[in-house]
Protein backbone atom coordinates (compact mmCIF):
# COMPACT_ATOMS: atom_id res chain seq x y z
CA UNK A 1 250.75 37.96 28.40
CA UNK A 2 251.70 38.81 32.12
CA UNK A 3 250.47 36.70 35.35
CA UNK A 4 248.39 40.29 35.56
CA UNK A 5 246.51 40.24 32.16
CA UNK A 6 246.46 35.78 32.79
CA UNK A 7 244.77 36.74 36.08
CA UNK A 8 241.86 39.35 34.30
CA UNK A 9 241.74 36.69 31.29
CA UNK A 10 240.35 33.58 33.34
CA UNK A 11 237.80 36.12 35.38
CA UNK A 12 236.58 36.83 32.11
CA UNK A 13 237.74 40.19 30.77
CA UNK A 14 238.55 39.83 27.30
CA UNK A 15 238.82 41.73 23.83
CA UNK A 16 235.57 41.45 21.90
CA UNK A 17 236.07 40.21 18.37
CA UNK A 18 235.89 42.74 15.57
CA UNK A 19 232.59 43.56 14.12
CA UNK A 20 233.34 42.70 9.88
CA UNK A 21 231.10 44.05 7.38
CA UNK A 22 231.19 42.46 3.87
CA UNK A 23 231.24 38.92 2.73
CA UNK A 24 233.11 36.37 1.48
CA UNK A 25 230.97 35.77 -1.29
CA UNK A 26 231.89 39.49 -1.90
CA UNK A 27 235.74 38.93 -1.72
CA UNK A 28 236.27 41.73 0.61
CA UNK A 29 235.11 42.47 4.67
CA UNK A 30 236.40 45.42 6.56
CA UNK A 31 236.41 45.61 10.74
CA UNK A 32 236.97 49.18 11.94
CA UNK A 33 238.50 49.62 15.25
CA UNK A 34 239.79 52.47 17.69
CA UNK A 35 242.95 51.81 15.75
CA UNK A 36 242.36 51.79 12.12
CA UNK A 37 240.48 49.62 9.76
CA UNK A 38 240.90 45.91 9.38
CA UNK A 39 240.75 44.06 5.89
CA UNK A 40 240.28 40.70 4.28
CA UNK A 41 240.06 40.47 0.75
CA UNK A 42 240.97 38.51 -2.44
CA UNK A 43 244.29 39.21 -4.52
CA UNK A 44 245.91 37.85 -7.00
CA UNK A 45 242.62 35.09 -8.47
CA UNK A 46 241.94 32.87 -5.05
CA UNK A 47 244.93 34.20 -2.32
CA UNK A 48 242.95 35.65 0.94
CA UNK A 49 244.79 38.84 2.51
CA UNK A 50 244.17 40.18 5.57
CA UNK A 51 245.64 44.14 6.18
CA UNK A 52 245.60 46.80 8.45
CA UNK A 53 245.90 50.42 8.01
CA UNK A 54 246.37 52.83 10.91
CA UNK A 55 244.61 55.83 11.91
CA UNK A 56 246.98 57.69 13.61
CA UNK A 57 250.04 56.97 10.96
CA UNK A 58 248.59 55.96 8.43
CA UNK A 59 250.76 52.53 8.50
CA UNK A 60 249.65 49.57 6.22
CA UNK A 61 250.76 45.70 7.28
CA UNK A 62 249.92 42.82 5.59
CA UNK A 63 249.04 40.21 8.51
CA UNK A 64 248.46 36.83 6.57
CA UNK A 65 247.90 35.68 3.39
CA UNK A 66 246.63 31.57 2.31
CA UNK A 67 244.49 29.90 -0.06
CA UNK A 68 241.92 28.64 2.04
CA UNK A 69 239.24 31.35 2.24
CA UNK A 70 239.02 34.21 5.17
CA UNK A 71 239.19 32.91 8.06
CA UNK A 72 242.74 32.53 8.51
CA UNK A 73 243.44 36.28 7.59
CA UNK A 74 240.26 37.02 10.12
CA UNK A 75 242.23 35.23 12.94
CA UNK A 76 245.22 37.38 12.48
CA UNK A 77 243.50 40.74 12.48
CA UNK A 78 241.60 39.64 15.60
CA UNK A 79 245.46 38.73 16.95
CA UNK A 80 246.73 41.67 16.15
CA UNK A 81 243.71 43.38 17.59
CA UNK A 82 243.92 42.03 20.71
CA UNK A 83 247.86 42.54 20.93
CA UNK A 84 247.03 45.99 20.06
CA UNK A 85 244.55 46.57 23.18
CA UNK A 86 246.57 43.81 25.79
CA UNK A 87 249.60 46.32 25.44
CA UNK A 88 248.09 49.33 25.86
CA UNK A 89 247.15 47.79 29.68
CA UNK A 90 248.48 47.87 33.11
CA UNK A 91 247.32 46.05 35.51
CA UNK A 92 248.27 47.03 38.95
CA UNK A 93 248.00 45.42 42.44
């Protein structure tokens, strides 16, 4: 992050977290976002994914992956998230 988005960060401006629908109980939570739709799920018997697909292109990423349920892969898509929104800003003097 720049000195610019540091500054707007400690006064308080930040992302909000993503909104996820689902459960884990369910094996599979979306978020949906300006950008495309976030999701967690279960693969592969007890390995937690978290992916993103785009709006605009239609891209798929695979953010994270572990073993130990979704919050891990819920961390990343709010990283990404963020990253997403944080570049997209200009702070000016």
């Amino acid at each position: 992050m720049t000195a610019a988005l540091d500054d707007l960060a400690a006064r308080g401006v930040r992302v909000k977290a993503l909104e996820w629908e689902g459960s884990a109980e369910g094996f599979f939570m979306r978020a949906l976002s300006l950008f495309g739709e976030y999701q967690v799920s279960v693969e592969y018997g007890d390995e937690w994914y978290s992916d993103f697909t785009g709006n605009a292109d239609g891209r798929s990423i695979r953010l994270s992956s572990n073993q130990d349920g979704p919050v891990v892969p819920q961390a990343a898509a709010q990283a990404d998230y963020e990253a997403c929104i944080m570049a997209a800003l200009e702070v000016t003097p």
